[in-house]
N, C-alpha and C. Protein backbone atom coordinates (compact mmCIF):
# COMPACT_ATOMS: atom_id res chain seq x y z
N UNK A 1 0.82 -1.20 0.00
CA UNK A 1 0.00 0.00 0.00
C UNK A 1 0.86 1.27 0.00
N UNK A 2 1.89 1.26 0.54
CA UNK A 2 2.89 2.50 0.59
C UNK A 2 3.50 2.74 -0.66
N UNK A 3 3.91 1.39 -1.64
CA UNK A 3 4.15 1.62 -2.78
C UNK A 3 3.16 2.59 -3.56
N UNK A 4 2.07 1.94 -3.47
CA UNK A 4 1.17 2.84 -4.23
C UNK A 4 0.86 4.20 -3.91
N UNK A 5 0.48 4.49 -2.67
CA UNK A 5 0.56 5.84 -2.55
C UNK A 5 1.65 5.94 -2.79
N UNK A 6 2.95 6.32 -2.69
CA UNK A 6 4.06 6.57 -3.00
C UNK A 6 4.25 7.21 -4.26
N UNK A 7 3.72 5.61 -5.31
CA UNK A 7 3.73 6.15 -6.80
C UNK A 7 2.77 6.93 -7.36
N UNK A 8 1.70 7.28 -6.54
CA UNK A 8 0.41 8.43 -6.77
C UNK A 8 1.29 9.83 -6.90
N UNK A 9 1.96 9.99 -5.13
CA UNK A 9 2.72 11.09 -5.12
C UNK A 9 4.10 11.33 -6.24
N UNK A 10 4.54 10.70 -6.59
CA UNK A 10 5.37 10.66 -7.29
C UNK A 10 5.01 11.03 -8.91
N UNK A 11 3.69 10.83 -8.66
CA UNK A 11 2.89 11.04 -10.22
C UNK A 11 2.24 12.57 -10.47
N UNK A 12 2.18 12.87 -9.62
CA UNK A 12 1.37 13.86 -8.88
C UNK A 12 2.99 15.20 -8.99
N UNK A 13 3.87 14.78 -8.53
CA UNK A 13 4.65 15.93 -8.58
C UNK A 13 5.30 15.61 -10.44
N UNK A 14 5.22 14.87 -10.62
CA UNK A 14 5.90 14.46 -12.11
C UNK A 14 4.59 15.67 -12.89
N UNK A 15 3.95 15.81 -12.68
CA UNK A 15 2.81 16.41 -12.94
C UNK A 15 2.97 18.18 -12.69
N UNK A 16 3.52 18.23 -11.47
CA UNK A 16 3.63 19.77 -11.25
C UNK A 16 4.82 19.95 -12.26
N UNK A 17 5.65 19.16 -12.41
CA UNK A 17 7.15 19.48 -12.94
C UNK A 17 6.92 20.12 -14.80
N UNK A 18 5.47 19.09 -15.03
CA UNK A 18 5.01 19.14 -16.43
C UNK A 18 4.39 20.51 -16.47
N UNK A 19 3.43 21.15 -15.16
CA UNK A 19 3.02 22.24 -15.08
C UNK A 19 4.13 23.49 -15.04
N UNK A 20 5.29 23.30 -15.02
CA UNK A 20 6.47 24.19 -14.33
C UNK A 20 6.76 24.30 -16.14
N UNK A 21 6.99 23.69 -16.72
CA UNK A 21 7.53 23.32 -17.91
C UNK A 21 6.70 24.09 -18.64
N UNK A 22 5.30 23.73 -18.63
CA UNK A 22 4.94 25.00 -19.76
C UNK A 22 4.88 26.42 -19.20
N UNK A 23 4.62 26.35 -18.18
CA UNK A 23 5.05 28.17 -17.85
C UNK A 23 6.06 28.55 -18.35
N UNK A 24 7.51 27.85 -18.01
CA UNK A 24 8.56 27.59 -18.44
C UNK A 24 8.90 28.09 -19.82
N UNK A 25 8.48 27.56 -20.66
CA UNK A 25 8.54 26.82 -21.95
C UNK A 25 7.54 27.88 -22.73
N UNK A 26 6.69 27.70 -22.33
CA UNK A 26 5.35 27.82 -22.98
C UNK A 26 4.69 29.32 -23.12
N UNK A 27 4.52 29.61 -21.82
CA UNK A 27 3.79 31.00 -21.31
C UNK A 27 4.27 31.88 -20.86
N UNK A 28 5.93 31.55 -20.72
CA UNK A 28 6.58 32.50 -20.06
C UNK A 28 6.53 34.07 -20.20
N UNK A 29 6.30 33.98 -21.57
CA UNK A 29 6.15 35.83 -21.97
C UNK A 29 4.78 36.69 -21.46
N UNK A 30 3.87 35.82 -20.69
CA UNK A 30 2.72 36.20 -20.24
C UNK A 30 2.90 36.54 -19.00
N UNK A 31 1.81 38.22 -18.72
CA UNK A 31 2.74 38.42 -17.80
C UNK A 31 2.03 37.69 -16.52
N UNK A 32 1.07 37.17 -16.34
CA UNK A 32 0.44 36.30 -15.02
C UNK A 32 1.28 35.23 -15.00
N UNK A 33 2.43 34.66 -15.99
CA UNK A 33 3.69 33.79 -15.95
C UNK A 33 4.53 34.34 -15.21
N UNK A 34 5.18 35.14 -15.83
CA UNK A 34 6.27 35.95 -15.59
C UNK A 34 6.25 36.54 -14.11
N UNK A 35 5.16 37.06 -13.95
CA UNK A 35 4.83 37.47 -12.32
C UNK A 35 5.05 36.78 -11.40
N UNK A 36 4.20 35.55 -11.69
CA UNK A 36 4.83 34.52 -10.17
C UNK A 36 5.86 34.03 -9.79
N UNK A 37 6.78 34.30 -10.89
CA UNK A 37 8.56 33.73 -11.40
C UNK A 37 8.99 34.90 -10.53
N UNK A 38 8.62 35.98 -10.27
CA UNK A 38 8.95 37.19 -9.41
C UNK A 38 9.57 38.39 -10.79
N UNK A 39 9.55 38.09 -12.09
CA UNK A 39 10.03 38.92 -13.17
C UNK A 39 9.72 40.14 -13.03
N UNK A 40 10.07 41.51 -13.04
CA UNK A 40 9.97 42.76 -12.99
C UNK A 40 8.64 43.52 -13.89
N UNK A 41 9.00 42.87 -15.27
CA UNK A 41 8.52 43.41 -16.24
C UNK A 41 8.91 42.75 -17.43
N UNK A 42 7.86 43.25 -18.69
CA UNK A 42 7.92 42.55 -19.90
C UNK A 42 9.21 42.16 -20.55
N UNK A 43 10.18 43.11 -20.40
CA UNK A 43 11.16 43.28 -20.88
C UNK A 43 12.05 42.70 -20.21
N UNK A 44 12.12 42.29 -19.15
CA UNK A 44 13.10 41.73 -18.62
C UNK A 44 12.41 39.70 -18.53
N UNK A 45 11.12 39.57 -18.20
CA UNK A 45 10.60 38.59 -19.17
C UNK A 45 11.10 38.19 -20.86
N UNK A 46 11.05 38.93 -21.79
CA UNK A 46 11.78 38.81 -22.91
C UNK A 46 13.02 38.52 -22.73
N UNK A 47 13.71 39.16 -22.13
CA UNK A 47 15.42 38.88 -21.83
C UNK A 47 15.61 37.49 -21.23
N UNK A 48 15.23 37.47 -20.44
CA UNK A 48 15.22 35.66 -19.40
C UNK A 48 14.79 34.80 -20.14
N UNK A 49 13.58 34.47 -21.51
CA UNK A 49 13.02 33.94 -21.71
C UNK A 49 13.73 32.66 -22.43
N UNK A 50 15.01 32.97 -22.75
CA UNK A 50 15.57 31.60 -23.76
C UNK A 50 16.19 30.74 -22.44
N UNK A 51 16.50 31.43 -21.45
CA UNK A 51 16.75 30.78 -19.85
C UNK A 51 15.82 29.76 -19.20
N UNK A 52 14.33 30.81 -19.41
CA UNK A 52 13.49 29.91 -18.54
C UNK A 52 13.13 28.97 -20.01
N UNK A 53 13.09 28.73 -21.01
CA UNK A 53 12.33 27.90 -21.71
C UNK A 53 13.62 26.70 -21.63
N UNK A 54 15.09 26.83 -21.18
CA UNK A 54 15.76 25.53 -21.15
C UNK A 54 15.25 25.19 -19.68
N UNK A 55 15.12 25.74 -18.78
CA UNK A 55 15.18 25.31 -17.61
C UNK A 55 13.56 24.56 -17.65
N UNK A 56 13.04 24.99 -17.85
CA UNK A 56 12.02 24.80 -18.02
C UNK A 56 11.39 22.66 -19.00
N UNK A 57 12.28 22.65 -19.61
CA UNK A 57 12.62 21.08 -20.12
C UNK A 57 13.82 20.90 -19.54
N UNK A 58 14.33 20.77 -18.29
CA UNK A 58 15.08 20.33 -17.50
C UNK A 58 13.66 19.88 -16.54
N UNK A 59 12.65 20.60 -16.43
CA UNK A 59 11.70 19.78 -15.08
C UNK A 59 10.91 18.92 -15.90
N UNK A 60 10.70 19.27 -17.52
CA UNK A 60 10.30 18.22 -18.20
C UNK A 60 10.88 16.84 -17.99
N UNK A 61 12.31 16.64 -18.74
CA UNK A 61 12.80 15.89 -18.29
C UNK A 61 12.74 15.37 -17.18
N UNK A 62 12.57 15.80 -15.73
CA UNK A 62 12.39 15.21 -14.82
C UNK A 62 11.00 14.33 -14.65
N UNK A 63 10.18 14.63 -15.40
CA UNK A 63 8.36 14.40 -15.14
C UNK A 63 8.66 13.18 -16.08
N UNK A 64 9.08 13.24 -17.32
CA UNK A 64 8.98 12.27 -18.10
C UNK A 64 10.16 11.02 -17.14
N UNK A 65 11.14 11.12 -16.61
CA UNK A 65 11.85 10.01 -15.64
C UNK A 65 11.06 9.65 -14.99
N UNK A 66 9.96 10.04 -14.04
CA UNK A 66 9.15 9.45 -13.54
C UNK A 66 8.63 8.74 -13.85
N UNK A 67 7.68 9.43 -14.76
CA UNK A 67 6.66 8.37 -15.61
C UNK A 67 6.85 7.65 -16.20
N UNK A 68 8.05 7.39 -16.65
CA UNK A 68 8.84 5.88 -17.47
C UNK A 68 9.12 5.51 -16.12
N UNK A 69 9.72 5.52 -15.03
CA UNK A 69 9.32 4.43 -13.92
C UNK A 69 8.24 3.79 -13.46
N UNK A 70 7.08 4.68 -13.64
CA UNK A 70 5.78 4.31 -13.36
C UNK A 70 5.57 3.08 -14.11
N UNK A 71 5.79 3.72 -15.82
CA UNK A 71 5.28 2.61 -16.92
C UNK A 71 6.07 1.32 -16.53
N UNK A 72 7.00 1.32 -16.07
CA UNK A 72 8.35 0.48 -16.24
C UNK A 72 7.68 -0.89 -15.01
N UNK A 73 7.07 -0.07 -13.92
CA UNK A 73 6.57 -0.62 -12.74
C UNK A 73 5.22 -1.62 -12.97
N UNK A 74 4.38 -0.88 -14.27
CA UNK A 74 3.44 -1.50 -14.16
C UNK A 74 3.32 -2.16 -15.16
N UNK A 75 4.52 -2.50 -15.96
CA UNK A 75 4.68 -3.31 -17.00
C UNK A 75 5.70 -4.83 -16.43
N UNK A 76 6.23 -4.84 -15.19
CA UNK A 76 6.98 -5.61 -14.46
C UNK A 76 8.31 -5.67 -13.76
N UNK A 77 8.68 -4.63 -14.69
CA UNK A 77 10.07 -4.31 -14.70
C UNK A 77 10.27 -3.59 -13.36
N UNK A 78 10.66 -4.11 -12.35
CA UNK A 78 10.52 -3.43 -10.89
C UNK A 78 11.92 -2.87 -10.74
N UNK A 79 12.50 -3.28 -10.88
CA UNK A 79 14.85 -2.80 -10.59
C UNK A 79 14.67 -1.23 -11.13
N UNK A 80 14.08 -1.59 -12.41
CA UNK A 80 14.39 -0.32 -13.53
C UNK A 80 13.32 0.46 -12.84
N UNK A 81 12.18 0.55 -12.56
CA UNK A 81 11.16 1.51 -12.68
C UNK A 81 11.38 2.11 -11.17
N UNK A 82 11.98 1.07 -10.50
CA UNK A 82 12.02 2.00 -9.12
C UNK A 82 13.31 2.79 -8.82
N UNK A 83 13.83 2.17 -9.34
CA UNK A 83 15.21 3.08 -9.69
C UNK A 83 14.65 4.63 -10.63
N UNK A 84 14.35 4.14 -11.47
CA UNK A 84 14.25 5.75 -12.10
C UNK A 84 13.03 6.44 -11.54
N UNK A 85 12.21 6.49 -10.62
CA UNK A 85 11.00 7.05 -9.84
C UNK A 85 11.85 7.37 -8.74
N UNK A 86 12.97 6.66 -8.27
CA UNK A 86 13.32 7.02 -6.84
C UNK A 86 14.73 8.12 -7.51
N UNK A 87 15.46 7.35 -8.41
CA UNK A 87 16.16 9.10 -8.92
C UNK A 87 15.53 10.44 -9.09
N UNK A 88 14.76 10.27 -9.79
CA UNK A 88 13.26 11.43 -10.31
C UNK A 88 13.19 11.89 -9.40
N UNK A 89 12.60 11.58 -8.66
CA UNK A 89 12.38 12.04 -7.19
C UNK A 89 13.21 12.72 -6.72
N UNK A 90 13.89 12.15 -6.21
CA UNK A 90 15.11 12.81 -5.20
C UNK A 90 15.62 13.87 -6.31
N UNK A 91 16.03 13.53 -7.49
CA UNK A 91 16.18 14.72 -8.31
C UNK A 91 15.67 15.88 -8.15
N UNK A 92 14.17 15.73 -8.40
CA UNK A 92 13.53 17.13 -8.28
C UNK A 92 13.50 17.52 -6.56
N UNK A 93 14.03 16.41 -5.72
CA UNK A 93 14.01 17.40 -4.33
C UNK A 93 15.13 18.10 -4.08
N UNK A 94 16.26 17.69 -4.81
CA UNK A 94 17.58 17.96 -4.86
C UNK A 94 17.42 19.61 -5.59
N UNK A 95 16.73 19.64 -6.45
CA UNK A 95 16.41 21.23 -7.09
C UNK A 95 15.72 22.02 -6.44
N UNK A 96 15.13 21.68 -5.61
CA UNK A 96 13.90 22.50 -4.41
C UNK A 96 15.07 22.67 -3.25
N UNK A 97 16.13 21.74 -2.89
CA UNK A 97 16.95 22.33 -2.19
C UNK A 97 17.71 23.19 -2.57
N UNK A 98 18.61 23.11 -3.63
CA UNK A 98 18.97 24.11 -4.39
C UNK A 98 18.48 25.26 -4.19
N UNK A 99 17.17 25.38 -4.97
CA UNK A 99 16.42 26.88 -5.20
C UNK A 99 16.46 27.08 -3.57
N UNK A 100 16.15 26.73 -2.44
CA UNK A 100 15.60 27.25 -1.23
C UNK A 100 17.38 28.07 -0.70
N UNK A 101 18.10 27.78 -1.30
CA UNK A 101 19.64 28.29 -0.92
C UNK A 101 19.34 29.70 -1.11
N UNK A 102 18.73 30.16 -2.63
CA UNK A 102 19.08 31.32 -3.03
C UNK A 102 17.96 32.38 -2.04
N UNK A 103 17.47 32.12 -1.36
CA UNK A 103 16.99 33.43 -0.42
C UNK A 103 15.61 33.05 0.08
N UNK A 104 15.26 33.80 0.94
CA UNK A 104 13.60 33.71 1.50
C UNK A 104 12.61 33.77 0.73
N UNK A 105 12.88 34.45 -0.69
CA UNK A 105 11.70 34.73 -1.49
C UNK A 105 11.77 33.57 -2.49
N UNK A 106 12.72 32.78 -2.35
CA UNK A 106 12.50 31.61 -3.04
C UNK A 106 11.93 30.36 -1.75
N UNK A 107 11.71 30.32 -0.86
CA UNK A 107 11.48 28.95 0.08
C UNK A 107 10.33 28.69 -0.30
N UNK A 108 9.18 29.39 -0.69
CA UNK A 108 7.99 28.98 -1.29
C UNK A 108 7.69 28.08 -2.22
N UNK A 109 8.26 28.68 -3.21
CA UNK A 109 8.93 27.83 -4.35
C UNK A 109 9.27 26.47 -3.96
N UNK A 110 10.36 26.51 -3.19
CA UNK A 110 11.26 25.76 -2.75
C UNK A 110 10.16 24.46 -2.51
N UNK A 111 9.30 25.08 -1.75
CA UNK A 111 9.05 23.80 -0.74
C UNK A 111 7.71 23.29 -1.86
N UNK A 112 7.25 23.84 -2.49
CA UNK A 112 6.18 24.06 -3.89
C UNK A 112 6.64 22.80 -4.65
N UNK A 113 7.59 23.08 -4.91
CA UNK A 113 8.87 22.17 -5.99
C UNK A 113 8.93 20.72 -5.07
N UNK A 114 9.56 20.36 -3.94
CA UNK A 114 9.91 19.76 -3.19
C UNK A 114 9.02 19.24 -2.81
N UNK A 115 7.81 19.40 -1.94
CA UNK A 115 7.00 18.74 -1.30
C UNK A 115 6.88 17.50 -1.74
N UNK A 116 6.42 17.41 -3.01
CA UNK A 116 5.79 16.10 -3.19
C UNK A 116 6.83 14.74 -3.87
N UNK A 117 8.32 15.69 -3.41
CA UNK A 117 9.12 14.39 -4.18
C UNK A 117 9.33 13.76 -2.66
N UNK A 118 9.81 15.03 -1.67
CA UNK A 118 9.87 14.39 -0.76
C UNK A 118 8.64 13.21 -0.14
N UNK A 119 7.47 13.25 0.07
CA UNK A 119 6.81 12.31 0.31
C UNK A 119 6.59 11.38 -0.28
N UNK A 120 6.97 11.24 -2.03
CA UNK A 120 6.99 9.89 -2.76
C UNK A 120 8.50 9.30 -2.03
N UNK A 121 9.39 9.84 -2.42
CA UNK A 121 10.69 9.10 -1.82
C UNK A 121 10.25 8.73 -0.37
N UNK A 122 10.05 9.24 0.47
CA UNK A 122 9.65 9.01 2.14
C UNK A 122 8.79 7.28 1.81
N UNK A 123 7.70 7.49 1.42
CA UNK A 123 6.97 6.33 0.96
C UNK A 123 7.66 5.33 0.48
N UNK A 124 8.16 5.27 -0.65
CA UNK A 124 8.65 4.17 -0.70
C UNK A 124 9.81 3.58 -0.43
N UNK A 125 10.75 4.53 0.06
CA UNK A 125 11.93 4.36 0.78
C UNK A 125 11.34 3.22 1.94
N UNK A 126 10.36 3.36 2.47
CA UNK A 126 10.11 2.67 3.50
C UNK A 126 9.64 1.69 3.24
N UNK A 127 8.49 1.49 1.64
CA UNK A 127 7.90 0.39 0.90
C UNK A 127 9.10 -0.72 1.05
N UNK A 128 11.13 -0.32 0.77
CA UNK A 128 11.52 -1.22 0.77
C UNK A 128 12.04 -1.81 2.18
């Protein structure tokens, strides 16, 4: 049972990471994007924007590692799929620690980003 919730949460932040990505990627030049990123203004949105659209498929990449563990899990392949769900994971908590370095106005973020890898890893760390 911990597996599974585990891999809910784990699906669930693979999910925010996909949501991060098109802001990222996608919407960044908008300014209800750009705003919550803490961006000044349009113009400095324009300037950042070839920044946030790589960084931005860097959390892709992370969402899609997940979810090929997931698939990997429920196709049989248990070594491989928990391995790359439990890297994924810790990956994207490893970047929520990161970001929480750079100041108070990032811990929000921080913990935004983080929350939910930490409780998939917590889960099934213990599943084993």
């Amino acid at each position: 049972m911990l597996a599974v919730i585990g891999l809910i949460v784990a699906a669930l932040a693979a999910l925010l990471h996909v949501y991060i990505w098109v802001m990222e990627s996608i919407t960044w030049r908008k300014p209800a994007t750009w705003r919550r990123f803490g961006v000044r203004d349009q113009d400095a949105a324009d300037t950042t924007q070839p920044m946030a659209f790589n960084q931005g498929f860097y959390n892709l990449f992370l969402a899609i590692e997940v979810f090929t563990g997931i698939v990997l899990l429920l196709v049989g392949l248990t070594s491989a799929g928990y391995a790359l769900v439990l890297f994924g994971t810790g990956s994207m908590l490893a970047a929520s620690l990161v970001l929480s370095t750079r100041g108070e106005t990032y811990r929000r973020a921080a913990l935004t980003q983080g929350a939910l890898p930490l409780i998939a890893l917590v889960l099934l760390l213990l599943r084993m």
